[in-house]
Protein backbone atom coordinates (compact mmCIF):
# COMPACT_ATOMS: atom_id res chain seq x y z
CA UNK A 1 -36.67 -54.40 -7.70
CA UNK A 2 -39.59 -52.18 -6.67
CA UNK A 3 -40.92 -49.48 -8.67
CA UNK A 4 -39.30 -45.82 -8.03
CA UNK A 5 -38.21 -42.71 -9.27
CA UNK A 6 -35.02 -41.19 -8.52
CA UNK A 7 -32.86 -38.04 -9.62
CA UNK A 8 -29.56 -36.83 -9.44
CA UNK A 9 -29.34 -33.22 -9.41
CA UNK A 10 -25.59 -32.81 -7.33
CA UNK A 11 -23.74 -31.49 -10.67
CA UNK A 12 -24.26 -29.30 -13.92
CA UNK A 13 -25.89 -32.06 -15.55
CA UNK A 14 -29.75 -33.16 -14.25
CA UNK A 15 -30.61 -37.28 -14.62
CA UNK A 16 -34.03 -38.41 -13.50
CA UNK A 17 -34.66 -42.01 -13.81
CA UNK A 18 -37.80 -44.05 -13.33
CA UNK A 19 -38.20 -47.77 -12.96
CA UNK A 20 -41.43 -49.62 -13.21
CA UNK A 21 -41.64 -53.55 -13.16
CA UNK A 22 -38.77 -54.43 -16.42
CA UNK A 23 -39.47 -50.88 -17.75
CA UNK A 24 -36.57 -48.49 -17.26
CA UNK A 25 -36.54 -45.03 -18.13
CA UNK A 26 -33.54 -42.43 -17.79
CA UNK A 27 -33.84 -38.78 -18.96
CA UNK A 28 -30.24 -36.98 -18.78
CA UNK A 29 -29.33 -33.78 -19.23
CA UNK A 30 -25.52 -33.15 -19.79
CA UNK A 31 -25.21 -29.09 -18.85
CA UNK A 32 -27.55 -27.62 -16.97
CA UNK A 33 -26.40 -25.73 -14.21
CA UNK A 34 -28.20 -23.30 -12.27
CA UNK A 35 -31.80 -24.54 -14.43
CA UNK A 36 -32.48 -27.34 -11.80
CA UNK A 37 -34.94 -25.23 -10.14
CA UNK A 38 -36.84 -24.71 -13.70
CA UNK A 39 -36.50 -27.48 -15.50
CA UNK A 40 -36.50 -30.39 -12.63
CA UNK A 41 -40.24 -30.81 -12.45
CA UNK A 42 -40.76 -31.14 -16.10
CA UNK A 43 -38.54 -33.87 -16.69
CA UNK A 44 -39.61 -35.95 -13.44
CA UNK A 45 -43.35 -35.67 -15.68
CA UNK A 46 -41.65 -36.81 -19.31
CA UNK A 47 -39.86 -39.68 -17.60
CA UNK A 48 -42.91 -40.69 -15.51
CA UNK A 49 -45.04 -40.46 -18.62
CA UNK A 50 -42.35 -42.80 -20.33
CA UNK A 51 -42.43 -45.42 -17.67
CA UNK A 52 -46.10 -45.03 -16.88
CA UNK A 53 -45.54 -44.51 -13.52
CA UNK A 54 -47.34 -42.30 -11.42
CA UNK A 55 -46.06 -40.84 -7.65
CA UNK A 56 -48.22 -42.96 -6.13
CA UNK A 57 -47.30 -45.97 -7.59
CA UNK A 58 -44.07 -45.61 -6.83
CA UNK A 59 -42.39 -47.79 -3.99
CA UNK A 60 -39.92 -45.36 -2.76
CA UNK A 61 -37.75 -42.03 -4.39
CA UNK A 62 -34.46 -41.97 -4.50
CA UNK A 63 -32.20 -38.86 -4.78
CA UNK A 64 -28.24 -38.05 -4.82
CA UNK A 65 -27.36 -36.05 -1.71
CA UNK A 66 -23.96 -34.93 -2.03
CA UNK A 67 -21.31 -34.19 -2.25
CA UNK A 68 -21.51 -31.63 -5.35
CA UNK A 69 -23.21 -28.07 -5.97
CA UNK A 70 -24.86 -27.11 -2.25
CA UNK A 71 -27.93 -25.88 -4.09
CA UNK A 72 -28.70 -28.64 -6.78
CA UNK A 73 -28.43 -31.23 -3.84
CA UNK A 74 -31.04 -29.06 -1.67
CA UNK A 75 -33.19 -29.16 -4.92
CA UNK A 76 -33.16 -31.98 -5.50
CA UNK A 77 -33.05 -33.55 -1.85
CA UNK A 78 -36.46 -30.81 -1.18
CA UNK A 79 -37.72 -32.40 -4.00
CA UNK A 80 -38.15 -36.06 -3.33
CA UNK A 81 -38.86 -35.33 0.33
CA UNK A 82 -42.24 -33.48 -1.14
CA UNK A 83 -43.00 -36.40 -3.38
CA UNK A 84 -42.29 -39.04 -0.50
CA UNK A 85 -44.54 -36.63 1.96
CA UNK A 86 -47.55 -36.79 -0.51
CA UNK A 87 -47.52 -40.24 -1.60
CA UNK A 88 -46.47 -41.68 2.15
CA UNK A 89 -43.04 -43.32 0.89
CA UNK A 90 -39.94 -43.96 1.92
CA UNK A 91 -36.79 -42.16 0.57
CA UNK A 92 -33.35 -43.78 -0.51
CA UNK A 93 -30.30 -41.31 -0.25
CA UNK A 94 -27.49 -42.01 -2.59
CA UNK A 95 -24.49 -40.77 -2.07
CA UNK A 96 -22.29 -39.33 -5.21
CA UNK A 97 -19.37 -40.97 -3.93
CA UNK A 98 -21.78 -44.89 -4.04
CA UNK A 99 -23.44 -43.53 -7.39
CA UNK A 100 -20.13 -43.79 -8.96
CA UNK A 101 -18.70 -47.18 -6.86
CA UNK A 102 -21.63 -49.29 -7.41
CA UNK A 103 -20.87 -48.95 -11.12
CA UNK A 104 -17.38 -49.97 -10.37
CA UNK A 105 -15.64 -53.63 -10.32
CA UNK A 106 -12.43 -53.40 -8.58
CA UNK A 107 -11.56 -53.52 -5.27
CA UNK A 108 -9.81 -51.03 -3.00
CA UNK A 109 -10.39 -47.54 -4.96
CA UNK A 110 -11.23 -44.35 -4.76
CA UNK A 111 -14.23 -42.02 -6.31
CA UNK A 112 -13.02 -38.26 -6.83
CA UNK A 113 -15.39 -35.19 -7.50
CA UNK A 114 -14.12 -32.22 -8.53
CA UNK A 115 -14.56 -29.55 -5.50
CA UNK A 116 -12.75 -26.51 -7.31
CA UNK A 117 -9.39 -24.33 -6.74
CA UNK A 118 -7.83 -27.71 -6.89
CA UNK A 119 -9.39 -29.86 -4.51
CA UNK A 120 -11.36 -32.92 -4.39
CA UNK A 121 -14.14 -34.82 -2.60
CA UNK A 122 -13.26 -38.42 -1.80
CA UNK A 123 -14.12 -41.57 -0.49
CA UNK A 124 -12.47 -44.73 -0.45
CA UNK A 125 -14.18 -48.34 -1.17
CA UNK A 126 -12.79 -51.57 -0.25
CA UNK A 127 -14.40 -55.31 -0.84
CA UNK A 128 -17.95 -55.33 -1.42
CA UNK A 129 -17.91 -51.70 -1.32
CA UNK A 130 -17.01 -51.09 2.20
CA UNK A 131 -16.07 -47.74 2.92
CA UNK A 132 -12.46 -47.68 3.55
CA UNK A 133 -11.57 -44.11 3.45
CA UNK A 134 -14.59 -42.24 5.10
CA UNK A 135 -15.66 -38.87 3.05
CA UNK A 136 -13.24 -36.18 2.92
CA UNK A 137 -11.90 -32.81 1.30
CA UNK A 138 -8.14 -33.65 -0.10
CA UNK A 139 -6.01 -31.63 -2.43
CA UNK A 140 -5.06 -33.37 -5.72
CA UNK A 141 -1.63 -34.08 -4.45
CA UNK A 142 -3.33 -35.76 -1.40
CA UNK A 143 -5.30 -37.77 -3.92
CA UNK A 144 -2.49 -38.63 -5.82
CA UNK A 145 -0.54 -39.83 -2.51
CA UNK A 146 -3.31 -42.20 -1.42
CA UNK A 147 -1.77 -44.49 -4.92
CA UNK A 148 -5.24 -46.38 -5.87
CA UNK A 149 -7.16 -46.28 -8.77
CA UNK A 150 -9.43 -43.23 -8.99
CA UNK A 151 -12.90 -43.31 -10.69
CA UNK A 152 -15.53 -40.38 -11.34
CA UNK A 153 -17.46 -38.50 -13.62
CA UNK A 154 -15.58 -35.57 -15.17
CA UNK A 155 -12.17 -34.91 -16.98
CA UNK A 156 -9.47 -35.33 -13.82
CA UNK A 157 -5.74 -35.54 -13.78
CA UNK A 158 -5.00 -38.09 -12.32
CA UNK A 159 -2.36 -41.02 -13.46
CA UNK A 160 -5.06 -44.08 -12.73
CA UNK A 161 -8.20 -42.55 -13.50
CA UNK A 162 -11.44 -44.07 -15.06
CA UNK A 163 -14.21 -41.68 -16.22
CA UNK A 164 -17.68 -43.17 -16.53
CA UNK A 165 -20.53 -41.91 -18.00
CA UNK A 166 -22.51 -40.57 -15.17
CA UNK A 167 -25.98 -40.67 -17.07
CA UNK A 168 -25.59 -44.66 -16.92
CA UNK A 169 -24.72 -44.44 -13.25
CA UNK A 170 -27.69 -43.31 -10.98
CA UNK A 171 -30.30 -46.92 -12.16
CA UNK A 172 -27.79 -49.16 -11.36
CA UNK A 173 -27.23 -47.78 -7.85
CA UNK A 174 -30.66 -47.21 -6.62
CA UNK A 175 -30.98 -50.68 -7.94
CA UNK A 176 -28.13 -52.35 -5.91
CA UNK A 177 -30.15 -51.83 -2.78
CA UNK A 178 -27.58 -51.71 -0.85
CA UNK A 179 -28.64 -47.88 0.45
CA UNK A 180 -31.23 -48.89 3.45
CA UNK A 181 -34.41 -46.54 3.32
CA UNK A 182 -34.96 -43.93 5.06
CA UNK A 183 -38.26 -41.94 6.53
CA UNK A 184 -36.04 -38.73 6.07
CA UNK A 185 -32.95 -37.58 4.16
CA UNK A 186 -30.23 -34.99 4.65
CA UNK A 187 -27.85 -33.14 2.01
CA UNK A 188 -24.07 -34.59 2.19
CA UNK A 189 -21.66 -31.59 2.72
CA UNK A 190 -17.97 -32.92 3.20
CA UNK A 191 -17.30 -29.11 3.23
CA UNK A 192 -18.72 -25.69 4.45
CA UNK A 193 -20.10 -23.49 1.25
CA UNK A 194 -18.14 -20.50 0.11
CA UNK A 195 -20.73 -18.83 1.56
CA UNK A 196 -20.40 -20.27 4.74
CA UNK A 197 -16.50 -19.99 4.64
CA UNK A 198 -16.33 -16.28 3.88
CA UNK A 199 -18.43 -15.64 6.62
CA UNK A 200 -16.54 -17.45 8.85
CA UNK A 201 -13.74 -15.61 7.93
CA UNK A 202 -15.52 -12.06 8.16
CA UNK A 203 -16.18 -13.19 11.32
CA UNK A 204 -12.49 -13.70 12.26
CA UNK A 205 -11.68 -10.46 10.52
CA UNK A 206 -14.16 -8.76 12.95
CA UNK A 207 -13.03 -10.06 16.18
């Protein structure tokens, strides 16, 4: 696997991870939300420092697009796009949903992220994780009614759940491969922002 730095910054917790030849290094922060902004470049530098691994040397950066907080994704998405600018490499965008399935050894599942007020982001994975239910927003009676095993990061309800430990997570899918590169990468939103939704609805209000 080629050298390359990637971060996950879609969540209250931060994980930056840097590979470079056999040398792996993963710095993870478990609860820091709304410090991406101010603490994201600092711990890109300690983990680079770790794996002696500079920008340049890298072969490509990796970063987790979505689905998950609207503004850590932008961070972090803004983030590697600067670094790939500069040093004239690709990008790799991971997906929260294949973070947590390439870390997974069943068959037919689903991944489930907590999207608030009940709901949930999910996709569906198949054999050699094909995508068999395409990205959606589902209540947690919806999730419950799809009847498959159900794997993610945080504390969820659900009968056939499996939590893993997301800080172990982001290496092993950036090292899969199996997300092509990219020359450009965009945030994942399964859903319009609050934001987004309330003006919609002002909107509605108004006419």
């Amino acid at each position: 696997m080629a050298d390359f730095l990637a971060i996950d910054t879609s969540s209250r917790y931060l994980t930056v991870a840097a590979r470079k030849g056999e040398k792996t290094v993963v710095r993870h922060l478990p609860e820091c939300a709304m410090q991406h902004s101010v603490i994201l470049i600092d711990e890109i530098e300690k983990t680079l420092r770790q794996a002696e691994l500079s920008l340049n040397d890298c072969a490509f950066f990796a970063a987790v697009v979505g689905p998950g907080s609207f503004t850590g994704i932008r961070i972090g998405v803004s983030t590697v796009k600067g670094f790939a600018l500069g040093a004239g490499k690709p990008l790799m965008p991971i997906t929260s949903f294949e973070m947590i399935a390439y870390n997974v050894k069943d068959e037919n599942f689903c991944v489930a992220i907590d999207a608030g007020r009940g709901n949930y982001y999910v996709c569906g994975f198949g054999a050699d994780k094909k995508i068999t239910l395409q990205p959606c927003y589902m209540s947690g009676e919806g999730v419950a009614a799809l009847n498959m095993p159900v794997y993610g990061f945080e504390d969820l309800p659900f009968e056939r759940y499996v939590k893993l430990d997301v800080k172990n997570c982001l290496c092993p899918a950036v090292c899969a491969g199996l997300a092509p590169l990219s020359n450009d990468i965009c945030a994942l939103y399964v859903r319009k922002s609050q934001a987004e939704e309330n003006r919609n609805a002002a909107k509605k209000l108004e006419i």
